[in-house]
Every structure is written in C-alpha cells, then in structure tokens.
Protein backbone atom coordinates (compact mmCIF):
# COMPACT_ATOMS: atom_id res chain seq x y z
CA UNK A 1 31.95 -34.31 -32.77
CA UNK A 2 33.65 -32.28 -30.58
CA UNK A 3 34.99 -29.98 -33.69
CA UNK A 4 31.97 -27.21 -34.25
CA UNK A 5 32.37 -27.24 -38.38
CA UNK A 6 31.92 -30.98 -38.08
CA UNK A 7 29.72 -30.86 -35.87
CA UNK A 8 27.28 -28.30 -37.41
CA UNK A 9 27.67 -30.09 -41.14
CA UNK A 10 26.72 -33.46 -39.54
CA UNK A 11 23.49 -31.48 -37.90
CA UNK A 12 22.76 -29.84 -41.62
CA UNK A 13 22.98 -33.67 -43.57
CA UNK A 14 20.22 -35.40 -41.15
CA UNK A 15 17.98 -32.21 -41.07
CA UNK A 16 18.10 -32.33 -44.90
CA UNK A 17 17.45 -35.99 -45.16
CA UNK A 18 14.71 -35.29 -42.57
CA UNK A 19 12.95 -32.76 -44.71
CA UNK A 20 13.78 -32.98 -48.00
CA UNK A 21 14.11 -36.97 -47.97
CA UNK A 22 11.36 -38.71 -45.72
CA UNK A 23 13.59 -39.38 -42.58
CA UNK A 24 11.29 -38.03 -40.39
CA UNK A 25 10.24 -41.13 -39.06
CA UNK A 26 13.47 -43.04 -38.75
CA UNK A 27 14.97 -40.04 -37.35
CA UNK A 28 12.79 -39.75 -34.75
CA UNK A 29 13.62 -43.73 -33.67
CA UNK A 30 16.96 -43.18 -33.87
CA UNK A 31 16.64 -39.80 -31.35
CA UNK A 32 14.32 -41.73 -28.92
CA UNK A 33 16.91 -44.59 -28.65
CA UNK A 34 19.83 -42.27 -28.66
CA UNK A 35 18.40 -40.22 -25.54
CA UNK A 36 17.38 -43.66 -24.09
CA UNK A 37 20.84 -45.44 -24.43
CA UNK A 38 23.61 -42.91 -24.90
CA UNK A 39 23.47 -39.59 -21.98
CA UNK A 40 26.08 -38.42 -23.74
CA UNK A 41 23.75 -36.88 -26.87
CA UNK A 42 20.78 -35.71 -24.65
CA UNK A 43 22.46 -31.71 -25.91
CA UNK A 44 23.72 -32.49 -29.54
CA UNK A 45 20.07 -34.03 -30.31
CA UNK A 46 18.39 -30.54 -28.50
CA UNK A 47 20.88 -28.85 -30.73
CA UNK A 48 19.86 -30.58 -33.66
CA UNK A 49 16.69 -30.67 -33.76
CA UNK A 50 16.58 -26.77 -32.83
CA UNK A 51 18.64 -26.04 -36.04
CA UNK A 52 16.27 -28.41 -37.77
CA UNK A 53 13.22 -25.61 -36.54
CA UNK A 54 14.82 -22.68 -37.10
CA UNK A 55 17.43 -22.96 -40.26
CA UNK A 56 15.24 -25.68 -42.42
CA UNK A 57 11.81 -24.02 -40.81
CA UNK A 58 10.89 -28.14 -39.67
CA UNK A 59 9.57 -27.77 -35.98
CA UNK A 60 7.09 -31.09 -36.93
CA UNK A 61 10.36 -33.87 -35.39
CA UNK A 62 10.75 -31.79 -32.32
CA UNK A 63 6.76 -31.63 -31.73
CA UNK A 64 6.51 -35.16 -32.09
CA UNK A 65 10.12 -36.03 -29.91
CA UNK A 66 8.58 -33.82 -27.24
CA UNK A 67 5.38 -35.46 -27.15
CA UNK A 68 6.43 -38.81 -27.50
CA UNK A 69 8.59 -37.49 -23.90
CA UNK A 70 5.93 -36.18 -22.38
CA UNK A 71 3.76 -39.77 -22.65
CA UNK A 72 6.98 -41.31 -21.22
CA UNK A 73 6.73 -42.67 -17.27
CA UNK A 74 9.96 -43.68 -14.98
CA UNK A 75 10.20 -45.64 -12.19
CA UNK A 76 12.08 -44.83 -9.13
CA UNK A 77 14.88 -47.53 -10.00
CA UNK A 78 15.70 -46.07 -13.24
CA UNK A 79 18.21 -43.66 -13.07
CA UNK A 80 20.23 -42.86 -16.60
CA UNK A 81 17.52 -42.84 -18.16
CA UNK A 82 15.66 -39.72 -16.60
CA UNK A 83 18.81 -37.57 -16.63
CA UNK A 84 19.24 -38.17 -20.28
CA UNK A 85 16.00 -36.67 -21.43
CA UNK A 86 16.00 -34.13 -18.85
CA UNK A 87 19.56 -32.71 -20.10
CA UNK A 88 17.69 -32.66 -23.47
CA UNK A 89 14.63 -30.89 -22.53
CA UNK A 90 16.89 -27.96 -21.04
CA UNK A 91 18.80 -27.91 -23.41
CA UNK A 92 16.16 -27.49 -26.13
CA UNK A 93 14.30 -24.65 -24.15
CA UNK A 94 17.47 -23.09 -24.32
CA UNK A 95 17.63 -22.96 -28.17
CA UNK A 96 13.80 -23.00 -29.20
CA UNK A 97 11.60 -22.27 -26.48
CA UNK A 98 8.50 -21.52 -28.69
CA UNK A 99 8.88 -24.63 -29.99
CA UNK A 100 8.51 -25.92 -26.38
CA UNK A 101 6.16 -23.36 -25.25
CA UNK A 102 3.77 -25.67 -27.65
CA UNK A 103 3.87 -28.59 -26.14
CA UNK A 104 4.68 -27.36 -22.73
CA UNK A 105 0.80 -28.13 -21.48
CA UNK A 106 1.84 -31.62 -22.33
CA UNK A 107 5.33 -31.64 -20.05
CA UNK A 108 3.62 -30.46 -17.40
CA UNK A 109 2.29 -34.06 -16.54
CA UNK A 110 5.68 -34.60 -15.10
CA UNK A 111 4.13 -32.50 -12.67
CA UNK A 112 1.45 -33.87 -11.98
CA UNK A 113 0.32 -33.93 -7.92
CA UNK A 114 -2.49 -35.19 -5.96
CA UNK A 115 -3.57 -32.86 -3.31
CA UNK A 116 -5.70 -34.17 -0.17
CA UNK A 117 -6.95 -32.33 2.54
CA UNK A 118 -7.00 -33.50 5.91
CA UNK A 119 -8.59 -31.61 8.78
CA UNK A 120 -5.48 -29.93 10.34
CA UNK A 121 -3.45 -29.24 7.00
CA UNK A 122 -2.63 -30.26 2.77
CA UNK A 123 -0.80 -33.08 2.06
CA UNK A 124 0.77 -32.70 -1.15
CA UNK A 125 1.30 -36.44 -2.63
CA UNK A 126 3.52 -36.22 -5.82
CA UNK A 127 3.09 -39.44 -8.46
CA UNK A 128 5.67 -41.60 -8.97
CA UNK A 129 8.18 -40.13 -11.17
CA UNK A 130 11.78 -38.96 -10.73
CA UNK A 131 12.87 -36.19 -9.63
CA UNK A 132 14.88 -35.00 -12.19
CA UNK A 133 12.73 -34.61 -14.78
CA UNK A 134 11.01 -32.40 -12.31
CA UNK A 135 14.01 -30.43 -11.70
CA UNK A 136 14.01 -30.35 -15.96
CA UNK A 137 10.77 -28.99 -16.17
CA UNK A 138 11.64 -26.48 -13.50
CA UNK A 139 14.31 -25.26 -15.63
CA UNK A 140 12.21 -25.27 -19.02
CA UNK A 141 9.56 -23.26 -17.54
CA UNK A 142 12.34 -20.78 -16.28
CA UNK A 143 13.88 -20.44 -20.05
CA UNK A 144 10.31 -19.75 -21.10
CA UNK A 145 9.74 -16.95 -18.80
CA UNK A 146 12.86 -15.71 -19.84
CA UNK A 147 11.63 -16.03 -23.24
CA UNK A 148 8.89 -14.27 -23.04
CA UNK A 149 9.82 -11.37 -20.88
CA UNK A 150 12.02 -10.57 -23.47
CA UNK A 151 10.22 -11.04 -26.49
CA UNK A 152 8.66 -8.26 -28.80
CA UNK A 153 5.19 -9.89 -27.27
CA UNK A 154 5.71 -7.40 -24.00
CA UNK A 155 4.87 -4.56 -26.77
CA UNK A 156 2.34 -6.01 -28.92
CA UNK A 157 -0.10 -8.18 -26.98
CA UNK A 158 1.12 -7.78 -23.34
CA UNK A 159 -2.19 -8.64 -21.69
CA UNK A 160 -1.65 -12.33 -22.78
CA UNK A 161 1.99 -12.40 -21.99
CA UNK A 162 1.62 -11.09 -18.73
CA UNK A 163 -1.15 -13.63 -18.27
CA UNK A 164 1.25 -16.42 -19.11
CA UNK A 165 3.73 -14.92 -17.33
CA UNK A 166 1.74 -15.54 -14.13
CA UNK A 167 0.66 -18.79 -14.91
CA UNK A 168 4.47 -19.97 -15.12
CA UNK A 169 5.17 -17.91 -12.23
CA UNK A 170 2.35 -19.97 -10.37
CA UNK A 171 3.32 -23.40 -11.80
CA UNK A 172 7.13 -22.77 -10.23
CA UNK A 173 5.82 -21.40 -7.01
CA UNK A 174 3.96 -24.09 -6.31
CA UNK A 175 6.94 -26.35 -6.71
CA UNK A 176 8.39 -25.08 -3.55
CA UNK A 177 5.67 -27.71 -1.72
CA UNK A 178 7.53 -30.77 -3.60
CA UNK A 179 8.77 -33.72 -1.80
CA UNK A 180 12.16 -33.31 -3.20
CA UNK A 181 14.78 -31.22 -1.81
CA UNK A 182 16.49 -31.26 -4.71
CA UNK A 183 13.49 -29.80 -6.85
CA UNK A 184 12.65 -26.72 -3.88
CA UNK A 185 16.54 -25.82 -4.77
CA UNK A 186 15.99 -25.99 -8.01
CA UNK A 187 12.78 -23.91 -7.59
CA UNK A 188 14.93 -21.07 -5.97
CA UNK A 189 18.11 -20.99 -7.87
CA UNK A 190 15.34 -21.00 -11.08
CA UNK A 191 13.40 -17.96 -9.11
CA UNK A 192 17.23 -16.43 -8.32
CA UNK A 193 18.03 -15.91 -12.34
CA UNK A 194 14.60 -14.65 -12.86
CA UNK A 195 15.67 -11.73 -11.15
CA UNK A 196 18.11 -10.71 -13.34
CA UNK A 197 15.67 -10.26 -16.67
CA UNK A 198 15.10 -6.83 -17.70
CA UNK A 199 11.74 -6.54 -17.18
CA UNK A 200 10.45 -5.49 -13.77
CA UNK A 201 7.58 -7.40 -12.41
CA UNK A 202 6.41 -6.03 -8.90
CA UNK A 203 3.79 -8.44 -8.74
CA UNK A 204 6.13 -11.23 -8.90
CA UNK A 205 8.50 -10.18 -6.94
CA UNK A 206 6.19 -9.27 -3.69
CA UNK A 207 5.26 -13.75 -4.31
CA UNK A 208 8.74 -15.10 -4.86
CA UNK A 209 9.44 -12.47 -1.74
CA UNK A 210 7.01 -14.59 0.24
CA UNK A 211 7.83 -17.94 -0.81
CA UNK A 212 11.51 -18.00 -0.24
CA UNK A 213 10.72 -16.75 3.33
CA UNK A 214 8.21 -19.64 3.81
CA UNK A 215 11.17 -21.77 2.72
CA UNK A 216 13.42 -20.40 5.24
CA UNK A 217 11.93 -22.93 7.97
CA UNK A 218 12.37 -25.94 5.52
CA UNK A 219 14.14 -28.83 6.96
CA UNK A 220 16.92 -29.04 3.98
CA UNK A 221 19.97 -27.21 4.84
CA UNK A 222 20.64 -26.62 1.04
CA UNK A 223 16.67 -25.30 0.51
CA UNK A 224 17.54 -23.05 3.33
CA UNK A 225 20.94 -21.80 1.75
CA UNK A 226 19.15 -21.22 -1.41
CA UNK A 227 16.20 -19.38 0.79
CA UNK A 228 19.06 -16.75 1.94
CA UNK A 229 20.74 -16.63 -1.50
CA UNK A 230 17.63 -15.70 -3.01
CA UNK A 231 16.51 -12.69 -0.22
CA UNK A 232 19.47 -11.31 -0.72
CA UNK A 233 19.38 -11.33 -4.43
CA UNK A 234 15.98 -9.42 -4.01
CA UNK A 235 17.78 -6.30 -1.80
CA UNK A 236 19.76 -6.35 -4.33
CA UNK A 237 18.55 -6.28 -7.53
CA UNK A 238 15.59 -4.25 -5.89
CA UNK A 239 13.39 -1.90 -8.81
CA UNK A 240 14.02 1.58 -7.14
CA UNK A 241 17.58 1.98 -8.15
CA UNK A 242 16.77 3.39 -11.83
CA UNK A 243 14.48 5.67 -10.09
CA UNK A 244 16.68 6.69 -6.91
CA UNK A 245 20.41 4.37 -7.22
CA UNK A 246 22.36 3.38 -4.14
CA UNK A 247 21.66 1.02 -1.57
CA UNK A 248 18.24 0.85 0.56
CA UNK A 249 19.96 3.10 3.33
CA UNK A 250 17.08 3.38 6.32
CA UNK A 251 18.12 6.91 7.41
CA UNK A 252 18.26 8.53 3.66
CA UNK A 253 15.08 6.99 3.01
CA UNK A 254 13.29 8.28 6.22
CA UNK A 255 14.52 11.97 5.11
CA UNK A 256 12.97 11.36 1.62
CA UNK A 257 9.78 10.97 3.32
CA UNK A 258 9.71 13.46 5.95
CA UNK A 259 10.80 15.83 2.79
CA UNK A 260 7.85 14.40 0.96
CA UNK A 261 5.48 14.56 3.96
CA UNK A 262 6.36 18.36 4.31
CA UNK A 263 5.54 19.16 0.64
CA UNK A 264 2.51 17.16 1.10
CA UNK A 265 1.31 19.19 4.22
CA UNK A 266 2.42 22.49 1.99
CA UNK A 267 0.21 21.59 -1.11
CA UNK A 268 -2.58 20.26 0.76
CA UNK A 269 -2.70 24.00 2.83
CA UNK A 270 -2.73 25.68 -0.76
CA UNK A 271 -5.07 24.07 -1.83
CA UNK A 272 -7.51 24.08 1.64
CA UNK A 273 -6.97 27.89 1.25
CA UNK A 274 -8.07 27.85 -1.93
CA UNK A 275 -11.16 25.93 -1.46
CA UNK A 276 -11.63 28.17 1.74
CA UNK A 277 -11.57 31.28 -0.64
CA UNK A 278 -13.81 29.16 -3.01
CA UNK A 279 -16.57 28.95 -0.68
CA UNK A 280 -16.30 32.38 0.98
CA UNK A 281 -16.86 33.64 -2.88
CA UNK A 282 -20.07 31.24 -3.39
CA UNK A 283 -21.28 32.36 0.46
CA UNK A 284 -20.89 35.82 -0.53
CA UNK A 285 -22.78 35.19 -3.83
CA UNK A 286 -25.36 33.69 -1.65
CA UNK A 287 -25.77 36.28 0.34
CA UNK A 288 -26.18 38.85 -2.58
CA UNK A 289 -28.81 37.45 -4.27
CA UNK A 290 -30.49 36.32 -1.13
CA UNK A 291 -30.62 40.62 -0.54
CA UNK A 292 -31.28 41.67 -4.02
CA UNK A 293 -34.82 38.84 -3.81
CA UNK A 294 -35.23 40.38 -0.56
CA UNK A 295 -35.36 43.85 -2.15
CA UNK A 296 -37.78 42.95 -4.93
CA UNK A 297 -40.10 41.45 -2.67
CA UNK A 298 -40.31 44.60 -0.22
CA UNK A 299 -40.66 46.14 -3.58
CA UNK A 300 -43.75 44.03 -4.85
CA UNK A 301 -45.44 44.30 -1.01
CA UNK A 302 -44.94 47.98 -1.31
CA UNK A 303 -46.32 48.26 -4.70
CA UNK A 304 -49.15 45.93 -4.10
CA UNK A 305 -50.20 48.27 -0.56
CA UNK A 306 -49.93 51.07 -3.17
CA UNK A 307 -52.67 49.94 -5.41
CA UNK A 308 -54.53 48.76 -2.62
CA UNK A 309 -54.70 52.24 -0.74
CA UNK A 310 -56.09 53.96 -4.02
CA UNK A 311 -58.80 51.56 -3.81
CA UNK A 312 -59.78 52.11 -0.77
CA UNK A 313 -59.61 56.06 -1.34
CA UNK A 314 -62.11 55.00 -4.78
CA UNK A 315 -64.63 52.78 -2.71
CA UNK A 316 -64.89 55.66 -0.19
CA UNK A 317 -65.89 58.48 -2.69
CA UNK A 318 -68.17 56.36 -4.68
CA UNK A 319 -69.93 55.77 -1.00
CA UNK A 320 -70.20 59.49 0.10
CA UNK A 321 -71.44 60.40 -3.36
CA UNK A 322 -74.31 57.85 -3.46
C-alpha cells in the first residue's frame, strides 16, 4: 500500500463493489473493525471513503461510518482504540468536509459537558470520554471553518456562512475551559492556523484575542506556550497591513492620527463656516420679510385712517345741513 497507483486502484475496486455491487453493508463492517483493530488504516479508510464521495458520487458509507462513530463511547482505560478513529475523523475532514459538516451536529456529543453553578464560580464537568477524540473534533471543526471561509458560500449566501462561522468559532472557544491540557493546546494551535485563512474576520479575532489572554494564567506550561505563540501570531498577521503594510510601529501610527486629527479639525471649520453663512442667509431672510409685513401693515393702518377720516368729514356735513 505504500505505492500511490496501487494504492488508489485498490481504493477504486471496493468503492465499485460498494456501489455498483451491494457491498455497502459488508464494507462498512469491515471499516468499523479495521479502525477498531488496526491504527494503522484510521487515514487510508478516510481516504477511501472520501474518493468513494467524490469520484463514484456515494457519500451514503461515510454518513453511516460517521454516525455509527458518533454513537460510539470510550472508557478512560482504552487507549488504541480512541486514537484510531480520531486519526480518521481528521483525516476525513481533511478530504470531504461537507460530507462531515452533515453529520457534524452528531460528533459534537464527544463534546458533550455538564455545567453547574456554584455560588462563587462554573464548574465545567466534562463526561467521561477521552481526550483525544476531543482533540479530533477540535481539529474537524477547524478544517470546517477552513472550509467554509473559503468556499464560493462567502459570495452567495454569506449571512448563513457567517452564522456558522460563529457557531464553530463558539464551539472551539469554549473548549479552552476543558479539563485537558492537551485539548486547551489543541484549542490554540487550532485558533493559531485559523489565522492564516484569507478571509478577515474582525469579529473573531477581537474573541480568540481575549481567550488566549485568559489562557495566559493557565496552570499548563504548554497551554501557556501556546497562549504566547498565538498573541504573537495575531501582531502579526494583524488586518491593517493591506491597507497601510509594515509593522504596528507606535510613533508612525501616532503621526497618522495627529495628521488625521488636523484634517478633521480643518473640515469640521469648513463646514461650521458654512453652516455659519447658512444661517446668517436664513436670519437675513428673516429679517426681510419680517420688514416688508411690517410695511404692508403700516400700509393697511394708514389706508384704513384714510377711509375713516372721509367719514368723519361725510357725517359732519350731513349734520350742519340738517
């Protein structure tokens, strides 16, 4: 197996006996056992069954492999077994995410955590399962992140990719509180490549920003490490070098914004002139036709002591001549 031609013909015979022949079934057995038994196949089954998906258009065997996962429980003694089908689930996020994306409501009972308040603070009680299938599911839900930050979706129907985005974005956060080390290292080296996907997501960024310096006080020397690693990763890969490049230098920043507080003070005495000027034209309009109703209302008054004068002079003559 370790030739790719034989490799890839081996992967093309079972996914046509799978489809084309009614080995669904038996093929699904035989993958179950496999990641049970042998470690050593957890990635050629992921890579199998993802060719199955997207070269023979069959995503029905993985659907049922990664349910039949998620329903599976491991005890704290058990340790091959765990690392077997958590290699696999990485590995087949890897190649079909979408097909994982699916199912992924059902994964996420690895999980699964009981939270109980108490008066002073949360205690965070994670069920009994091993921790590396939560450090697997950490990964998958970082591969479908990636996945979907880059996928035509960003275009098309953002609003509900940017919703999902912030649900996965809140499911890894909130690992940070596990009971594992191992998983809150996980969490940040996950969070760390997240950085480095094209799309920019301030929101995001201002949370992980926040979280890793939580995680700064964490009693782990290696979640602590990781809690540095992942700071500086954000100065570096900060969002303001397409718009300005360089470093974040203090003193060229604080001379971008006394510049831009100067052409702010400039603009806003343009335009307080101009609303100055504005309202000496409208007091001045007042003030015009406040004189010109003056004027017709001396004009009325005199009129009106006009007519009532040659009354007067009328009443008097008709009195002297009777």
């Amino acid at each position: 197996m370790k030739l790719q031609n034989v490799r890839m013909h081996v992967y093309k015979v079972i996914c046509i006996a799978v489809k084309h022949h009614g080995h669904a079934l038996a093929a699904q057995i035989n993958i179950m056992q496999s990641l049970q038994y042998y470690e050593h196949l957890s990635e050629p089954m992921a890579e199998c069954l993802s060719i199955l998906a997207k070269e023979f258009d069959h995503a029905q065997l993985g659907d049922e492999i990664l349910r039949e996962i998620a329903g599976k429980t491991f005890n704290a003694q058990d340790t091959k077994g765990p690392r077997a089908f958590s290699r696999f689930l990485v590995k087949f996020s890897e190649e079909s995410p979408r097909s994982v994306l699916k199912q992924i409501s059902l994964l996420l009972g690895h999980l699964d955590s009981e939270v109980r308040s108490t008066e002073s603070h949360r205690i965070h009680l994670t069920s009994i399962q091993s921790y590396p299938m939560r450090m697997a599911i950490v990964e998958v839900i970082g591969s479908l992140i990636r996945e979907l930050s880059t996928s035509e979706d960003m275009t098309n129907d953002s609003n509900q990719t940017y919703k999902q985005l912030d649900g996965l974005f809140e499911l890894l956060i909130s690992r940070t509180l596990d009971l594992s080390s191992y998983v809150r290292s996980k969490v940040l080296s996950t969070l760390s490549r997240m950085l480095d996907l094209p799309v920019r997501l301030a929101k995001q960024r201002l949370r992980i920003t926040r979280a890793a310096v939580d995680m700064l006080e964490d009693k782990a020397s290696t979640v602590r490490k990781a809690s540095v690693s992942i700071l500086t990763k954000l100065i570096l890969t900060h969002p303001y070098g397409d718009m300005y490049g360089g470093d974040l230098n203090l003193q060229k920043w604080e001379q971008r914004y006394k510049d831009a507080k100067e052409k702010l003070q400039e603009m806003e005495g343009v335009v307080g002139k101009a609303v100055e000027k504005d309202d000496d034209d409208d007091d001045d309009e007042e003030e015009a036709v406040e004189d010109e109703e003056d004027a017709e209302s001396s004009r009325r008054k005199s009129k009106k002591c006009a007519i009532f004068t040659n009354w007067s002079h009328l009443l008097t003559y008709d009195d002297i001549g009777g």
